[in-house]
Protein backbone atom coordinates (compact mmCIF):
# COMPACT_ATOMS: atom_id res chain seq x y z
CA UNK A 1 92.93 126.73 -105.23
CA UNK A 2 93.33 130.16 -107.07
CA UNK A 3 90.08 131.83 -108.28
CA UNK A 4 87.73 128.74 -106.54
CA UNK A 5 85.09 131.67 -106.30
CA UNK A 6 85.25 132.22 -110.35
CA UNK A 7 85.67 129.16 -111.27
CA UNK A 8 83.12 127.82 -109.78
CA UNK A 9 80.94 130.70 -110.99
CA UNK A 10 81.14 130.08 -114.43
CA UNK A 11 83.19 127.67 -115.99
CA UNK A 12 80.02 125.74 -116.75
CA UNK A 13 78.81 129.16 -118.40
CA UNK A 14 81.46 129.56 -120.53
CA UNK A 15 82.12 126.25 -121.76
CA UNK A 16 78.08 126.37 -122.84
CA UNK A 17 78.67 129.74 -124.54
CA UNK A 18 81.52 129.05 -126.32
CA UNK A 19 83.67 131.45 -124.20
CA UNK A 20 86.25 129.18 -123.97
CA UNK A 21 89.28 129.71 -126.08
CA UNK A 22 93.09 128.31 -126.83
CA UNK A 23 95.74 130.73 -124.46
CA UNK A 24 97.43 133.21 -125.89
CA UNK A 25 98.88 135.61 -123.61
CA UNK A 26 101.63 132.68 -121.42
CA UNK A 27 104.82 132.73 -122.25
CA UNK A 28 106.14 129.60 -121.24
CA UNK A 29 102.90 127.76 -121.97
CA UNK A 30 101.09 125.81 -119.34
CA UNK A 31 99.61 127.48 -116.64
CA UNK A 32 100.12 127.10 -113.02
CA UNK A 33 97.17 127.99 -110.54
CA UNK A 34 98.94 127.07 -107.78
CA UNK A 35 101.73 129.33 -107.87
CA UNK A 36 99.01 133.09 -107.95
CA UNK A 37 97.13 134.09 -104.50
CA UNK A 38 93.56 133.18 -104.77
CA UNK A 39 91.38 136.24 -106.03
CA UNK A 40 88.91 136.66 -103.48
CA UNK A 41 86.67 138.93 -105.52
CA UNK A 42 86.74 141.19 -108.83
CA UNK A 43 85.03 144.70 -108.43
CA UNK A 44 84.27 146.62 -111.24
CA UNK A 45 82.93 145.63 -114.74
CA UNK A 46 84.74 145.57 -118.24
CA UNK A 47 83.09 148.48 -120.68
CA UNK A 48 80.76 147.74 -123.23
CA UNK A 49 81.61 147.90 -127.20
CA UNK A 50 82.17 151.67 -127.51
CA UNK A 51 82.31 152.68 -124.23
CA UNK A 52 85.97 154.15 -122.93
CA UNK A 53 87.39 151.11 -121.29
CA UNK A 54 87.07 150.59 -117.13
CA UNK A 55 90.05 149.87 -114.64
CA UNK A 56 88.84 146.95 -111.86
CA UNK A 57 90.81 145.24 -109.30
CA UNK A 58 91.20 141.80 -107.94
CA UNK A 59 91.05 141.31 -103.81
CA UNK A 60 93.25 139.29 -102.25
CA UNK A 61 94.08 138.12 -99.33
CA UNK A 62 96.11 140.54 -96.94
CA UNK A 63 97.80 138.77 -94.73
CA UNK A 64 99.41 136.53 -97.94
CA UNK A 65 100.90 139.47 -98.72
CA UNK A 66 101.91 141.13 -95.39
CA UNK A 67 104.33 137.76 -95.81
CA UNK A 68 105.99 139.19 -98.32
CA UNK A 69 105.70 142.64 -97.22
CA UNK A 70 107.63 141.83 -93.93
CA UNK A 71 109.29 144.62 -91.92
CA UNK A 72 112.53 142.56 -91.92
CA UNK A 73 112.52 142.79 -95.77
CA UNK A 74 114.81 145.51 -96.94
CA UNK A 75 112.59 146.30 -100.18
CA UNK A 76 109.70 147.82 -98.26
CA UNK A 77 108.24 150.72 -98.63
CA UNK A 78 107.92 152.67 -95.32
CA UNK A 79 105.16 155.61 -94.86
CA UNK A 80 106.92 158.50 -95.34
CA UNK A 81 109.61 157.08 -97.39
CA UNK A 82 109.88 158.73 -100.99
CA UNK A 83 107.71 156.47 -103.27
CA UNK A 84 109.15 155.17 -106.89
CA UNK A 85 106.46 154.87 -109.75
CA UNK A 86 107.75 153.25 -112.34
CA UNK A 87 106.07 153.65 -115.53
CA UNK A 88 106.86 150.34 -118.04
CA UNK A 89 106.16 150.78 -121.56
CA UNK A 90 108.20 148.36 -122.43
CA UNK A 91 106.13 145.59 -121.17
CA UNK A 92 107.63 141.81 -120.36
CA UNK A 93 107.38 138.96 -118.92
CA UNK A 94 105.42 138.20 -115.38
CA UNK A 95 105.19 135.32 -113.18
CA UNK A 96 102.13 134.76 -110.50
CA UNK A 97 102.54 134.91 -106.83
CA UNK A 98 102.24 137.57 -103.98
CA UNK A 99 103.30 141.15 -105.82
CA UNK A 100 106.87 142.26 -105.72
CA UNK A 101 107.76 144.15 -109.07
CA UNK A 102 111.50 143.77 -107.80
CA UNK A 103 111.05 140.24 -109.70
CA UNK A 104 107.87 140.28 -111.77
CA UNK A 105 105.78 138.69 -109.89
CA UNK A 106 102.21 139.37 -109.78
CA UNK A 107 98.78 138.38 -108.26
CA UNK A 108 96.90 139.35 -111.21
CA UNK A 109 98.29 136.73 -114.35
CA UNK A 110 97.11 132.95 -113.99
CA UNK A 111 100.38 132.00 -114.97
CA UNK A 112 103.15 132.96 -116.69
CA UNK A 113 102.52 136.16 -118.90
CA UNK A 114 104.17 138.51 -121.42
CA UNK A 115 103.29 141.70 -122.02
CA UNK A 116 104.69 143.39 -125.36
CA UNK A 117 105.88 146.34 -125.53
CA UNK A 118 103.74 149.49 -126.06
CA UNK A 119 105.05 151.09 -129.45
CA UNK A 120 104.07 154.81 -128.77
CA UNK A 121 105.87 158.01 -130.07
CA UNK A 122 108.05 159.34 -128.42
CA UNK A 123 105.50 162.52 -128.20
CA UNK A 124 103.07 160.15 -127.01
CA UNK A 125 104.88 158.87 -124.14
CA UNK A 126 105.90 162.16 -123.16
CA UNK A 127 102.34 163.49 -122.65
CA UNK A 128 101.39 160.44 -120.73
CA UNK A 129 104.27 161.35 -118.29
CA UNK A 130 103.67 164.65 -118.52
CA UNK A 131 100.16 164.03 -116.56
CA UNK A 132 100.70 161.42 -115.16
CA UNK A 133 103.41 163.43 -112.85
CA UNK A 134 100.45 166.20 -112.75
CA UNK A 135 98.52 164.15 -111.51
CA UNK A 136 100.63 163.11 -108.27
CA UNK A 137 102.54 166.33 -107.93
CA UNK A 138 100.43 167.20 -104.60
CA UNK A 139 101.87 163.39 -102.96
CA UNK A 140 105.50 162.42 -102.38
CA UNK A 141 106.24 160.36 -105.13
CA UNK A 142 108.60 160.28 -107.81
CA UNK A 143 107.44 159.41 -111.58
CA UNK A 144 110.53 157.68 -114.11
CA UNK A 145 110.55 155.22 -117.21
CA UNK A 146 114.11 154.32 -116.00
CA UNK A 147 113.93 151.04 -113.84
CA UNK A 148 114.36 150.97 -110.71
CA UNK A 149 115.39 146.88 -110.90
CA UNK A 150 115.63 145.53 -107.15
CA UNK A 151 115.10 149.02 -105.43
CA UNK A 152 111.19 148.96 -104.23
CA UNK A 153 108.96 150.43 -106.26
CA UNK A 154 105.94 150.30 -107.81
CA UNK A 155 105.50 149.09 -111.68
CA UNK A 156 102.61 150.32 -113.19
CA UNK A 157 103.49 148.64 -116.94
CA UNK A 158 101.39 150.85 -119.89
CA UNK A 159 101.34 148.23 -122.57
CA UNK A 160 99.69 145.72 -123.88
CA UNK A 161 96.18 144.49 -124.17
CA UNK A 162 93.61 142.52 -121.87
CA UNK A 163 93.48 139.64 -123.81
CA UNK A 164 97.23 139.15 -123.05
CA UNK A 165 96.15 138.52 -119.19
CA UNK A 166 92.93 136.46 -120.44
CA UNK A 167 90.96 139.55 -119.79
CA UNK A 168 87.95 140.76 -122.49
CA UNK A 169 88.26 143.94 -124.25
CA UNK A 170 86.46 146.48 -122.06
CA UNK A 171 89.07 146.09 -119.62
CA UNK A 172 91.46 149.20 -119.46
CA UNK A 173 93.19 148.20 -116.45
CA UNK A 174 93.70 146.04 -113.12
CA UNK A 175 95.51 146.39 -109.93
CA UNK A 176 95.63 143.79 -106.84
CA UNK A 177 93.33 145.10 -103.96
CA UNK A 178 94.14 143.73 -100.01
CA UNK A 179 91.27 142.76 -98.27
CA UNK A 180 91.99 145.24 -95.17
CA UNK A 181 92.36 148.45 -97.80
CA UNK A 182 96.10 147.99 -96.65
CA UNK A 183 98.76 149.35 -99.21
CA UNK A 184 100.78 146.68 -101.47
CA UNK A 185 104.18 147.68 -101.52
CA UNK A 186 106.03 147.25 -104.24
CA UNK A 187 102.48 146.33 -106.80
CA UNK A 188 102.59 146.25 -110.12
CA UNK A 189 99.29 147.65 -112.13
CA UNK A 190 98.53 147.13 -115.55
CA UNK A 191 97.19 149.58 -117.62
CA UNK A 192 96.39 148.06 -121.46
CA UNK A 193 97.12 150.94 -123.33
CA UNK A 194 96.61 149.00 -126.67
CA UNK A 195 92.58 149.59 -126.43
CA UNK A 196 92.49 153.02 -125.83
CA UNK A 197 94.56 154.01 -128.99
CA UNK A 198 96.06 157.64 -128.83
CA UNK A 199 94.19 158.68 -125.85
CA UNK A 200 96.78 159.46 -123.43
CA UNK A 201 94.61 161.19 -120.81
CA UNK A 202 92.41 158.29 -120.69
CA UNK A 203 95.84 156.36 -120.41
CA UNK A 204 97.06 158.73 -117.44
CA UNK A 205 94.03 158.55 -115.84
CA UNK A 206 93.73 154.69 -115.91
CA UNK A 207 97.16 154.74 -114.73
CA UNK A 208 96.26 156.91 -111.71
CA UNK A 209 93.41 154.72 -110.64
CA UNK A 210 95.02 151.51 -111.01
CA UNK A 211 98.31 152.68 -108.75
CA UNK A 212 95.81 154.45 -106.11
CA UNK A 213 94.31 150.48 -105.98
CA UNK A 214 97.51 149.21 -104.55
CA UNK A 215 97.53 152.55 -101.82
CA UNK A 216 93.98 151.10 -100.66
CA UNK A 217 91.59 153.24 -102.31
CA UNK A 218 88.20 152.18 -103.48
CA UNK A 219 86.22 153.30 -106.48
CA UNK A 220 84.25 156.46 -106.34
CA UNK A 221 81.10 157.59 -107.11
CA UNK A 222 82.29 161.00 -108.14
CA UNK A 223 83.06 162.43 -112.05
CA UNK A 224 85.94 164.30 -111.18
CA UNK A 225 88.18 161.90 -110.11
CA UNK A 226 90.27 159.61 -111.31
CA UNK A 227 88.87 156.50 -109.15
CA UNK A 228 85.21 156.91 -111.02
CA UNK A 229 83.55 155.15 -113.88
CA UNK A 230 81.78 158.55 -114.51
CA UNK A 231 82.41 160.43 -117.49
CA UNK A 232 81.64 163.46 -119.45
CA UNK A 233 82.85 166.30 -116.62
CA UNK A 234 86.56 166.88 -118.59
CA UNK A 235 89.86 166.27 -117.26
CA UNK A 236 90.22 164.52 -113.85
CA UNK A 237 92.02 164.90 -110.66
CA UNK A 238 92.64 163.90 -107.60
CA UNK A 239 90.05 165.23 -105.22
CA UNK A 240 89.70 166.46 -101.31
CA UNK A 241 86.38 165.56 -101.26
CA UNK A 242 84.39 162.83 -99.57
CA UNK A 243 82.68 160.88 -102.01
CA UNK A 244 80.71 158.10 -102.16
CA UNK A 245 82.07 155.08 -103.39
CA UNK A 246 80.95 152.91 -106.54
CA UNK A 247 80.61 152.54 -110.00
CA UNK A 248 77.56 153.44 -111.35
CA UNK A 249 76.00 153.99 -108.30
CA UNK A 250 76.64 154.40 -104.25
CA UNK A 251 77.59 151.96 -102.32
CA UNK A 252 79.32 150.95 -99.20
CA UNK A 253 83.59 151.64 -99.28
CA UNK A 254 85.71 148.15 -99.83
CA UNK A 255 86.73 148.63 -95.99
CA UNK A 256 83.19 150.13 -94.78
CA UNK A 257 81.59 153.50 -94.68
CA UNK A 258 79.52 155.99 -97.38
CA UNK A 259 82.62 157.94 -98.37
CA UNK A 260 86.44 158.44 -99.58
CA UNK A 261 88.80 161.41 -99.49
CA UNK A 262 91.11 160.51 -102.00
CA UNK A 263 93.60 163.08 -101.29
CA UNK A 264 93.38 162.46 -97.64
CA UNK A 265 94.02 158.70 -98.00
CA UNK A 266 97.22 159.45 -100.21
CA UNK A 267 98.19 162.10 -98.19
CA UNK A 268 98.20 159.81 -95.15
CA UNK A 269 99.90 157.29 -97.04
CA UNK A 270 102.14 158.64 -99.17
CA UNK A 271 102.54 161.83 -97.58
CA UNK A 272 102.79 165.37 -99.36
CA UNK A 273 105.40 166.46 -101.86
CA UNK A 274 108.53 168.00 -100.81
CA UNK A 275 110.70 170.89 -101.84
CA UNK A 276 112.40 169.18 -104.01
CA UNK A 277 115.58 170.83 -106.09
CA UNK A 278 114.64 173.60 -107.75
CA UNK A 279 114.84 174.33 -112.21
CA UNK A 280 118.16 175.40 -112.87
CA UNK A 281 117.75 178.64 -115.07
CA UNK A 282 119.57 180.53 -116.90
CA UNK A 283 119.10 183.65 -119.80
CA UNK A 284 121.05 182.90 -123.23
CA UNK A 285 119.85 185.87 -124.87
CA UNK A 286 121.11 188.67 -124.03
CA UNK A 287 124.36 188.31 -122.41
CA UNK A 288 124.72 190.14 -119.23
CA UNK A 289 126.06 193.02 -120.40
CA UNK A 290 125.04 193.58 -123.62
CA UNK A 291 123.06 196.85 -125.29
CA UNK A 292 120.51 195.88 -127.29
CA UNK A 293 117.47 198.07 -128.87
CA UNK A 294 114.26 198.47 -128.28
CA UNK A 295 112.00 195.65 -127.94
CA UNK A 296 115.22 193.07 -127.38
CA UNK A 297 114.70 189.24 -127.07
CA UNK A 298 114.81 187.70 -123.82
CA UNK A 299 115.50 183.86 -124.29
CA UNK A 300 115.85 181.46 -121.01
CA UNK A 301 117.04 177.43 -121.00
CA UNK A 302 114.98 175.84 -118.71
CA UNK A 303 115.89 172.24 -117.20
CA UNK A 304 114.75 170.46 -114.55
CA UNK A 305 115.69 166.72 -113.25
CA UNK A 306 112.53 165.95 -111.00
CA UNK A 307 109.53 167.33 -113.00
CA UNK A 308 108.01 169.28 -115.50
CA UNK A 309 108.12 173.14 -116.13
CA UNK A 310 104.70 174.21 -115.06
CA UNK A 311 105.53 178.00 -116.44
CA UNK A 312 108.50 180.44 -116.72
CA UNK A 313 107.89 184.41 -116.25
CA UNK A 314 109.89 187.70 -117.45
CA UNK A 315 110.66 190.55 -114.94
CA UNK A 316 112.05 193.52 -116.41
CA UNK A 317 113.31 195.82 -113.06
CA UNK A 318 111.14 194.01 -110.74
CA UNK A 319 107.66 194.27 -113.37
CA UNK A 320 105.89 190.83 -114.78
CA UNK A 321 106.12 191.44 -118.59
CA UNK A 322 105.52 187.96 -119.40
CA UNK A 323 104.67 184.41 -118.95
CA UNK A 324 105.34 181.17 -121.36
CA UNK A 325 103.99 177.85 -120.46
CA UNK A 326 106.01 175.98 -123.10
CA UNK A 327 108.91 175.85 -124.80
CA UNK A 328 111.08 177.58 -126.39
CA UNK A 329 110.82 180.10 -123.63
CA UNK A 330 111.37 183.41 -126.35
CA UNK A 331 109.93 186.96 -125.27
CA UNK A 332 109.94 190.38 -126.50
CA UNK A 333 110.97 193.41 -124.36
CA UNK A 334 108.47 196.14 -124.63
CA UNK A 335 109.29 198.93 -127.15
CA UNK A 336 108.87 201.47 -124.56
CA UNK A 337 111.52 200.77 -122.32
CA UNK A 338 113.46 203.48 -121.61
CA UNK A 339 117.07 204.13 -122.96
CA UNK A 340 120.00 203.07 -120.33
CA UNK A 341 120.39 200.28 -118.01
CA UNK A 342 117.89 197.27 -116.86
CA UNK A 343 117.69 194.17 -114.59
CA UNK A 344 115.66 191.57 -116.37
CA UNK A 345 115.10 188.13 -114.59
CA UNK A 346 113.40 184.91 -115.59
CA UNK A 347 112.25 182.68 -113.09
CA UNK A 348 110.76 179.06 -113.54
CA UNK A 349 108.30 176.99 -111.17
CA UNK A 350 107.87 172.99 -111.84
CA UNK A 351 104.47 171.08 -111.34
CA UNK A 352 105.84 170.81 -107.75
CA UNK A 353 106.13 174.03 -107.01
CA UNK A 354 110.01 174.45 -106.79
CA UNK A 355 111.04 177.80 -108.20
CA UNK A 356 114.28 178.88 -109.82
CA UNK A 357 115.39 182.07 -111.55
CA UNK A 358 118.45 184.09 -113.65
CA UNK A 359 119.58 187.39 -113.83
CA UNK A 360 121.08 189.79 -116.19
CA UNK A 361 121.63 193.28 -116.47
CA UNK A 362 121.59 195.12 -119.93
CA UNK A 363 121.26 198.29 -121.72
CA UNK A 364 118.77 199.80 -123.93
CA UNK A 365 120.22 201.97 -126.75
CA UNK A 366 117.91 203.36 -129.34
CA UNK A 367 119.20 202.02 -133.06
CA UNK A 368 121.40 199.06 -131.08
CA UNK A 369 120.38 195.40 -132.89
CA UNK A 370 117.39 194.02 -130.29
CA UNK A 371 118.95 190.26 -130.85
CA UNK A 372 122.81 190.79 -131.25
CA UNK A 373 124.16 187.40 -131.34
CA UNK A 374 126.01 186.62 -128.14
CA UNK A 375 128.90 184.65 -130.62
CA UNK A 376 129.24 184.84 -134.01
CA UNK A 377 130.67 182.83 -136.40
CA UNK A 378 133.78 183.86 -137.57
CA UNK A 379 134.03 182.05 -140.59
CA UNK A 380 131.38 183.13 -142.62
CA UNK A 381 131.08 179.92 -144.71
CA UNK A 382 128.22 177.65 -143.86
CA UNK A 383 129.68 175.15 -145.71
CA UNK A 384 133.02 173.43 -143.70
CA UNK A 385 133.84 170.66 -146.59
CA UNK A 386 133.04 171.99 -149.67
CA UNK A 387 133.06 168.18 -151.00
CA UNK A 388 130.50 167.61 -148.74
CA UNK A 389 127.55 169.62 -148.39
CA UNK A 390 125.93 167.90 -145.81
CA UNK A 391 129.01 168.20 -143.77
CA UNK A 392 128.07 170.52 -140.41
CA UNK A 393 124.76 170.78 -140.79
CA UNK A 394 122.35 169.42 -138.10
CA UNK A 395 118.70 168.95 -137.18
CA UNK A 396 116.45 171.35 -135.35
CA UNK A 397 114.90 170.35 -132.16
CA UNK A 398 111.96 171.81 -130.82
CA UNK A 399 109.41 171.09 -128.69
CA UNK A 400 106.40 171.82 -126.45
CA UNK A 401 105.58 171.18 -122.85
CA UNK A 402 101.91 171.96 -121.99
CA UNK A 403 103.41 141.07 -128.91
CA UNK A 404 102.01 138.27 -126.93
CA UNK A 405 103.17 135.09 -125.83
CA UNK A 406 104.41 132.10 -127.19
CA UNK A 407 103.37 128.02 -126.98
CA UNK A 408 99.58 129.08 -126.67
CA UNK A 409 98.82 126.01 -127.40
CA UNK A 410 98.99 124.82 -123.98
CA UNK A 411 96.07 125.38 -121.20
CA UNK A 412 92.78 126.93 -121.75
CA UNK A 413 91.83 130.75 -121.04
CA UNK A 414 88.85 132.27 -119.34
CA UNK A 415 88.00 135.40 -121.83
CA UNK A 416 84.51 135.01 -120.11
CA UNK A 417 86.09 136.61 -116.86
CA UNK A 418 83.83 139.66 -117.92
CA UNK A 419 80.61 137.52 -116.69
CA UNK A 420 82.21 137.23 -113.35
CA UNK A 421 83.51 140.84 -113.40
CA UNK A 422 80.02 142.06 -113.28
CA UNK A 423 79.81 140.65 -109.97
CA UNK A 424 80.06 144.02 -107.42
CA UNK A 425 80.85 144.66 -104.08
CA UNK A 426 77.59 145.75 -102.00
């Protein structure tokens, strides 16, 4: 029977404190134990009231899973294969069994659960998966919001709110956990980005812990990294360090020993980044060609299909005059340069490492217009319909780089899941 170990635990608990309340998180109502993995054990705790929210997971058996996981299965993920992270704000609707996001199924609900959708800006959203892609651009993986439907991947949904998997508050996210430390292909994590608001590194972070779960890594005892319960040290990272495990304190690894190299596990596992394809560059201002003044502009368009620009750089005949870390990507010439002929160059290098670059040559003329515009308008009036004023205009873009379920009022729910959660693994 699913979750014998927490039932058994504390149902009697709850029911005396009152912990006990109607569902609210199943979509299609009654809920079906027998159709989710048992949980052999919860590690980690929810936070308490104030606290920044904790990510646990939920162990389960691994050879239940190796069934779906078989080598005959066209869906798995092999070691060295490229990895898909999917990253679902969108939310929806998940059904229990042994994980495989190709279908929504997952260890972690009781039974049948929606997850709304996660209504962030669309600024939001992109600074989530801006570091969220920092934060695995040293493994081989590939970060998108598009779905990958039946190809394998892993789902790590960013919506949402504990309560909607009968979890309490303090929870921030969960991911299933084999008991061998083995990797769950195609998992889905949850990270309930409802409770922590508009703090997307927290969200990233979360995100990053609760995906490593499903590559087999434990909990560390260690501020700077994204598997910790330790705060107060800034921004985390992934880090090549062995550290103890636990959560506020040491303690023995899920699959034995004192100590876990993060990096070293996903390395092993995932493997390291590759080349990739490079930015594709080029300079829009000036034209190759052109004579410009003194202390011209130098504008590059900067696009790149696999990651984000980590920084673009201005050479001016083989010299570093400049470097822009987001966009626009503008610069000024120096007002020095001398009269006649130059090479400038921009070159661009993504989070992964992958470099690209554009050339021009142009010349400096003293009293020459430093931003001559490449294509003028030859008719001079703004206005194309005079009827309509609006008519031709458009909008400036710019930008910078740097609801529950339904029919709860079938089953019962076990909010008091935190009493159990403070349960750890020795």
């Amino acid at each position: 029977m699913r979750r014998s170990l927490l039932k058994t635990r504390v149902a009697s608990t709850l029911l005396a404190a009152g912990l006990l309340f109607p569902l609210t998180g199943c979509a299609n109502g009654t809920l079906s134990e027998d159709d989710a993995p048992e949980i052999l054990e919860v590690v980690g705790s929810p936070a308490l009231e104030g606290e920044r929210p904790r990510g646990i997971y939920m162990v389960i058996d691994a050879e239940l899973q190796a069934d779906v996981d078989s080598p005959t299965d066209p869906g798995v993920l092999y070691a060295g294969a490229p990895i898909v992270i999917f990253m679902n704000k969108g939310g929806g609707i998940y059904t229990p069994g042994n994980n495989d996001s190709r279908n929504n199924i997952s260890s972690i609900p009781s039974g049948t659960s929606q997850i709304p959708a996660w209504a962030v800006s669309a600024a939001g959203w992109s600074e989530v998966m801006t570091c969220v892609r920092d934060l695995w651009s040293p493994f081989n993986v590939t970060i998108t919001d598009i779905d990958p439907g039946l190809s394998p991947h892993f789902e790590s949904v960013v919506a949402g709110h504990p309560n909607d998997l009968g979890m309490p508050s303090g929870v921030g996210g969960v991911s299933p956990f084999t008991s061998d430390c083995s990797t769950i292909n195609n998992s889905i994590v949850f990270t309930f980005a409802e409770v922590y608001g508009t703090n997307y590194r927290a969200i990233c972070e979360t995100v990053a812990q609760e995906v490593a779960h499903s590559f087999g890594l434990d909990h560390e005892y260690l501020c700077q990294d994204p598997m910790t319960y330790l705060g107060g040290c800034g921004a985390k990272g992934f880090q090549n360090i062995a550290a103890n495990c636990g959560e506020d304190g040491p303690r023995t690894c899920a699959c034995g020993g004192g100590t876990q190299n993060s990096v070293e596990m996903l390395l092993a596992r995932i493997g390291p980044s590759g080349p990739g394809l490079p930015p594709d560059v080029s300079i829009t201002r000036p034209q190759s060609g052109a004579t410009v003044g003194p202390g011209f502009i130098v504008e590059a368009a900067i696009t790149s299909a696999a990651t984000d620009i980590e920084q673009v750089e201005l050479y001016i005949d083989g010299q570093l005059r400049g470097t822009m870390i987001v966009a626009p990507y503008i610069f000024n010439a120096p007002m020095d340069l001398s009269m006649g002929s130059h090479a400038i160059e921009t070159r661009a290098r993504d989070i992964s490492g992958n470099e690209g670059s554009a050339q021009a040559t142009i010349n400096v003329e003293d009293g020459a217009d430093p931003d001559p515009d490449p294509d003028p308008d030859p008719d001079p009036d703004p206005d194309p319909d005079p009827e309509d004023p609006t008519a031709g205009t458009g909008d400036l873009v710019g930008g910078c780089n740097v609801t529950g379920g339904s029919d709860s009022s079938f089953g019962l729910i076990l909010l008091g899941l935190g009493l159990f959660f403070v349960r750890r693994r020795r």
